[in-house]
C-alpha atoms as a PDB file:
ATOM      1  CA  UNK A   1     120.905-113.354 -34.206  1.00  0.00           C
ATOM      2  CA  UNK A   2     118.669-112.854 -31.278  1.00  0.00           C
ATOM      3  CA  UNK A   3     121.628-111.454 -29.165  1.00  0.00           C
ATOM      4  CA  UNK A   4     122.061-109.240 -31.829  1.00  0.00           C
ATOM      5  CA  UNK A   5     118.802-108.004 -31.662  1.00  0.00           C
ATOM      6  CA  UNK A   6     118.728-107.290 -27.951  1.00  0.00           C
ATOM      7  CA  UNK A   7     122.053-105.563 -28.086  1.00  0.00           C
ATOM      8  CA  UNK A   8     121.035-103.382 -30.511  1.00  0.00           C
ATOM      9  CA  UNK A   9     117.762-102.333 -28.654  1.00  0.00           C
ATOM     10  CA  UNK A  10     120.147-101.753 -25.110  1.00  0.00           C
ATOM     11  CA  UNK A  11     122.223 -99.846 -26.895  1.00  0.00           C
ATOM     12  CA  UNK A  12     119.453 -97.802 -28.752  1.00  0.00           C
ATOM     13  CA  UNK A  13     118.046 -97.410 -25.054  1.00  0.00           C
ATOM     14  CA  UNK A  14     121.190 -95.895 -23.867  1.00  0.00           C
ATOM     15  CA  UNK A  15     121.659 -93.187 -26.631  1.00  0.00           C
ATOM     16  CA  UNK A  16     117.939 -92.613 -26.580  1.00  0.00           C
ATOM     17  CA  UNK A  17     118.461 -91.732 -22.809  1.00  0.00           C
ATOM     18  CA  UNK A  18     121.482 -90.221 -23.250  1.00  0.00           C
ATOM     19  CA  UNK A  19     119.919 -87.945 -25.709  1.00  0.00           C
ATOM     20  CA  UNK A  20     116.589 -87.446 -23.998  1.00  0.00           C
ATOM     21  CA  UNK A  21     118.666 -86.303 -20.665  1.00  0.00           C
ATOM     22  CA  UNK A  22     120.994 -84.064 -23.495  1.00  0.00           C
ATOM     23  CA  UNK A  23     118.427 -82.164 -24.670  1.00  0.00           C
ATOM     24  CA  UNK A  24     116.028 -82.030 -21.702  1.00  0.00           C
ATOM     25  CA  UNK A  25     118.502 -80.865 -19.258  1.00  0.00           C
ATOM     26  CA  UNK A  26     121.236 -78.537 -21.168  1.00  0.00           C
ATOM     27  CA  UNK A  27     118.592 -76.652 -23.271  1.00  0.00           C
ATOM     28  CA  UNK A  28     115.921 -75.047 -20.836  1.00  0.00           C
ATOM     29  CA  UNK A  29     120.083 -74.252 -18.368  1.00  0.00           C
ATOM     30  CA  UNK A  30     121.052 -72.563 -21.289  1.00  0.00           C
ATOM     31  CA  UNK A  31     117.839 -70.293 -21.654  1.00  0.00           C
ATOM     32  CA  UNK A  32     117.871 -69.946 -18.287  1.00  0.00           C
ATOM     33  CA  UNK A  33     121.754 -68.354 -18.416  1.00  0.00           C
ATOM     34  CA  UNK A  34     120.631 -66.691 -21.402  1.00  0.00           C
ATOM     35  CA  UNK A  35     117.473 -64.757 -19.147  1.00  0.00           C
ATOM     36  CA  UNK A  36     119.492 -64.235 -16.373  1.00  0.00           C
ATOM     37  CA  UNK A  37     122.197 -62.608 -18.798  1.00  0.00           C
ATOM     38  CA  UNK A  38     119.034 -60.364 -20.188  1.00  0.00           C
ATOM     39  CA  UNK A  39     118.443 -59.236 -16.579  1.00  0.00           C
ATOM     40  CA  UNK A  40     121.746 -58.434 -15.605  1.00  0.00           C
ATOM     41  CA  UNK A  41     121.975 -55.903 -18.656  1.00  0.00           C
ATOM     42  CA  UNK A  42     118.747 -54.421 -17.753  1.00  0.00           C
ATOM     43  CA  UNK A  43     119.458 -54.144 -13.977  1.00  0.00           C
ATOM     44  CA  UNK A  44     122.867 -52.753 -14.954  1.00  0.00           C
ATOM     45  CA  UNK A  45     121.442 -49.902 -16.875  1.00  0.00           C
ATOM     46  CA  UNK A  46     118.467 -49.025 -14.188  1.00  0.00           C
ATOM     47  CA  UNK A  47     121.681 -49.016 -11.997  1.00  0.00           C
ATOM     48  CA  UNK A  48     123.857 -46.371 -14.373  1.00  0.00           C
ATOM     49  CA  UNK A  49     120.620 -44.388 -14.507  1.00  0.00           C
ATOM     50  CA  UNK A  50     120.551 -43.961 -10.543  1.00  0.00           C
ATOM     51  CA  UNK A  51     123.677 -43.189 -10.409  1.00  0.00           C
ATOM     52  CA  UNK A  52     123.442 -40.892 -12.811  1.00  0.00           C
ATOM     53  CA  UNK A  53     120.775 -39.147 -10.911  1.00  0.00           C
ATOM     54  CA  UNK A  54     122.673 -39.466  -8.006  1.00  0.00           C
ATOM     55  CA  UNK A  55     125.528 -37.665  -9.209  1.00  0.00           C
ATOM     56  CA  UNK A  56     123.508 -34.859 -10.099  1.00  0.00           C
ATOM     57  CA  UNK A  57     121.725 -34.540  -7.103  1.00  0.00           C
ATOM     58  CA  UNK A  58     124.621 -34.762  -4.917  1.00  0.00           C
ATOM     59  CA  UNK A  59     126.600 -31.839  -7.254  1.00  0.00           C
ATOM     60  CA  UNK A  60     123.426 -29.605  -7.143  1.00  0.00           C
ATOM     61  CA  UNK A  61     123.858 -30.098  -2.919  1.00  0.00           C
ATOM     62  CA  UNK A  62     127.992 -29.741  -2.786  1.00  0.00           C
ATOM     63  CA  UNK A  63     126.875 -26.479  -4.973  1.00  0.00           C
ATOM     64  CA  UNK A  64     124.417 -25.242  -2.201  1.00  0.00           C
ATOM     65  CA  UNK A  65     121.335 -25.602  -4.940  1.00  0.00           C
ATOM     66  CA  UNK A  66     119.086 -27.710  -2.596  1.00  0.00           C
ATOM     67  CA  UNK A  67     116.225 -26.480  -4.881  1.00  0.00           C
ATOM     68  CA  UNK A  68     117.127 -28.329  -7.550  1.00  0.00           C
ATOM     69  CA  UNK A  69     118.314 -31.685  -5.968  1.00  0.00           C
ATOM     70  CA  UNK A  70     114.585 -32.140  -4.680  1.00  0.00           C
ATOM     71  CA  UNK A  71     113.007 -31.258  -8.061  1.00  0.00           C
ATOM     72  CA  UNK A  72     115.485 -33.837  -9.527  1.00  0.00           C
ATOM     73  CA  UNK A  73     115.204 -36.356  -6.899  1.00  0.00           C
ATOM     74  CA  UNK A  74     111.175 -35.687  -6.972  1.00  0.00           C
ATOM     75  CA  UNK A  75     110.829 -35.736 -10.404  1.00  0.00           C
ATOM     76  CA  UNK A  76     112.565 -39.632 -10.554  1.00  0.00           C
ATOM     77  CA  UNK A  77     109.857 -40.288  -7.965  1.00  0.00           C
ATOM     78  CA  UNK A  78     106.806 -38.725  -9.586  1.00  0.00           C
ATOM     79  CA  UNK A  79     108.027 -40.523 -13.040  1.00  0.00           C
ATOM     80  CA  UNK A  80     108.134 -43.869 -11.200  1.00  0.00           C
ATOM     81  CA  UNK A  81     103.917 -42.958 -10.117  1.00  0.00           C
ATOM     82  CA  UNK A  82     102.939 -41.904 -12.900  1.00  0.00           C
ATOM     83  CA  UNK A  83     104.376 -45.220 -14.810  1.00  0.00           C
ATOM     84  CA  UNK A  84     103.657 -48.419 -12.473  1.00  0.00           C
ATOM     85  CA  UNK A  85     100.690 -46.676 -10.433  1.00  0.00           C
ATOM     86  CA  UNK A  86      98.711 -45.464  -9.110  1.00  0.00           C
ATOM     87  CA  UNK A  87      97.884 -48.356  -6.759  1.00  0.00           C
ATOM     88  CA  UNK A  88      93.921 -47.559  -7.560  1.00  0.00           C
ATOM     89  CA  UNK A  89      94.424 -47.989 -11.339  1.00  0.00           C
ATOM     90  CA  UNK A  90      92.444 -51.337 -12.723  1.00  0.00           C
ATOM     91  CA  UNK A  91      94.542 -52.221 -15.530  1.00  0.00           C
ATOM     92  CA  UNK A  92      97.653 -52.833 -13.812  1.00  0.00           C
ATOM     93  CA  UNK A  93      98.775 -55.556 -11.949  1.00  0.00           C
ATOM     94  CA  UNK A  94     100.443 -54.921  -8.912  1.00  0.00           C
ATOM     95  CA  UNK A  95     103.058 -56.660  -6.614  1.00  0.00           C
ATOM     96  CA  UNK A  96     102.958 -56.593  -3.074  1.00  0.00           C
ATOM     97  CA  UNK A  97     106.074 -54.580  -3.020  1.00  0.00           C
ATOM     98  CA  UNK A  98     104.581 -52.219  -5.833  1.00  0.00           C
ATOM     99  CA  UNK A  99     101.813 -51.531  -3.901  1.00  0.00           C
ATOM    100  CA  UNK A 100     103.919 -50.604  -0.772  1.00  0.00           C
ATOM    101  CA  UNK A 101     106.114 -48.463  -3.037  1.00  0.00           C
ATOM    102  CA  UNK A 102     103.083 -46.579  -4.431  1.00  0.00           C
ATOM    103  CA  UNK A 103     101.841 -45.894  -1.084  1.00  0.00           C
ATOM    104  CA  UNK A 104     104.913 -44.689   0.640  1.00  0.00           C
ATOM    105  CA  UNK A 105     104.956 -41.911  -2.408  1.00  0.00           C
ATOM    106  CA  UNK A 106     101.647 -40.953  -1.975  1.00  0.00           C
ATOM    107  CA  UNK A 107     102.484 -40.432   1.924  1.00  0.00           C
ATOM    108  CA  UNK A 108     105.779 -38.532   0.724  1.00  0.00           C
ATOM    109  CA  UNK A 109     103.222 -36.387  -1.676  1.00  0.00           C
ATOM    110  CA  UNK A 110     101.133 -35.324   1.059  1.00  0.00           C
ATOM    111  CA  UNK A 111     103.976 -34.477   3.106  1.00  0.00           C
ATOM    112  CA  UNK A 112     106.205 -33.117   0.520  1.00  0.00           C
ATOM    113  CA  UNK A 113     104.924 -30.469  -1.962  1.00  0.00           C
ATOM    114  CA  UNK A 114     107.864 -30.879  -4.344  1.00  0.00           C
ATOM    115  CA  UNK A 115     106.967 -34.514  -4.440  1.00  0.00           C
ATOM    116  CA  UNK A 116     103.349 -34.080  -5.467  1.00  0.00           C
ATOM    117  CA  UNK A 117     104.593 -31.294  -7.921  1.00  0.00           C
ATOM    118  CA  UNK A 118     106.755 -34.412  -9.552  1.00  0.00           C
ATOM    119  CA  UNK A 119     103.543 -36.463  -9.799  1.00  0.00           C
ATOM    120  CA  UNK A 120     101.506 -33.729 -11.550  1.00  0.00           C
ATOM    121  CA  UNK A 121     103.745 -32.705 -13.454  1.00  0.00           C
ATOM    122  CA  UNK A 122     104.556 -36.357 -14.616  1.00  0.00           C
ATOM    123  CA  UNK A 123     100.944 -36.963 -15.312  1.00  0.00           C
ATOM    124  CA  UNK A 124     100.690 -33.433 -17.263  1.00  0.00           C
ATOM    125  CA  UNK A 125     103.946 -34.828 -19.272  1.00  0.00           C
ATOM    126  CA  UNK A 126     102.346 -38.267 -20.345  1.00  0.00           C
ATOM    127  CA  UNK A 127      99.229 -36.992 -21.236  1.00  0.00           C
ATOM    128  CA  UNK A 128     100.749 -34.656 -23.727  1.00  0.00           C
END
């Protein structure tokens, strides 16, 4: 009877465990595949989007319309300010590599007019 008893808890033990480890481990790999899956698709389609923009750019060149290819490459930079800066702006939080990123176009800006054209024009476009 007793031997029964204490089998019955070893074994309860075991598939307690056995479940515990189950459901601990395999759940939070799966959700973790599942993110990384999530990020893949985004980071795919910011990819397709510079490329698309690439492809653009570089026809507008082969076609001898310089012009254009800055005000297209300009206006993907002055889109990217406007949404994740400026670095100044209290309500957003900002990486390290943000930061940099934010900085380096405001040193483009000053040095490029079609650059800060981008920017003004983005800001003009979200205020709307």
């Amino acid at each position: 009877m007793r031997l029964n008893l204490i089998v019955g808890i070893v074994v309860g033990l075991i598939l307690g465990l056995a479940a515990g480890w189950y459901l601990g481990y395999t759940r939070p790999v799966m959700q973790a595949n599942r993110d990384a899956r999530k990020y893949l698709v985004n980071m795919e389609h910011d990819d397709s989007m510079m490329v698309a923009v690439a492809m653009a750019a570089i026809r507008d060149l082969e076609q001898q319309r310089s012009d254009k290819a800055k005000e297209l490459l300009a206006r993907q930079i002055g889109m990217y300010y406007v949404v994740y800066g400026p670095p100044n702006n209290p309500k957003k939080r900002m990486s390290e590599d943000r930061m940099h990123m934010l900085r380096k176009i405001e040193e483009v800006a000053r040095s490029y007019p079609v650059v800060q054209a981008a920017i003004d024009k983005s800001k003009q476009n979200l205020n709307k």
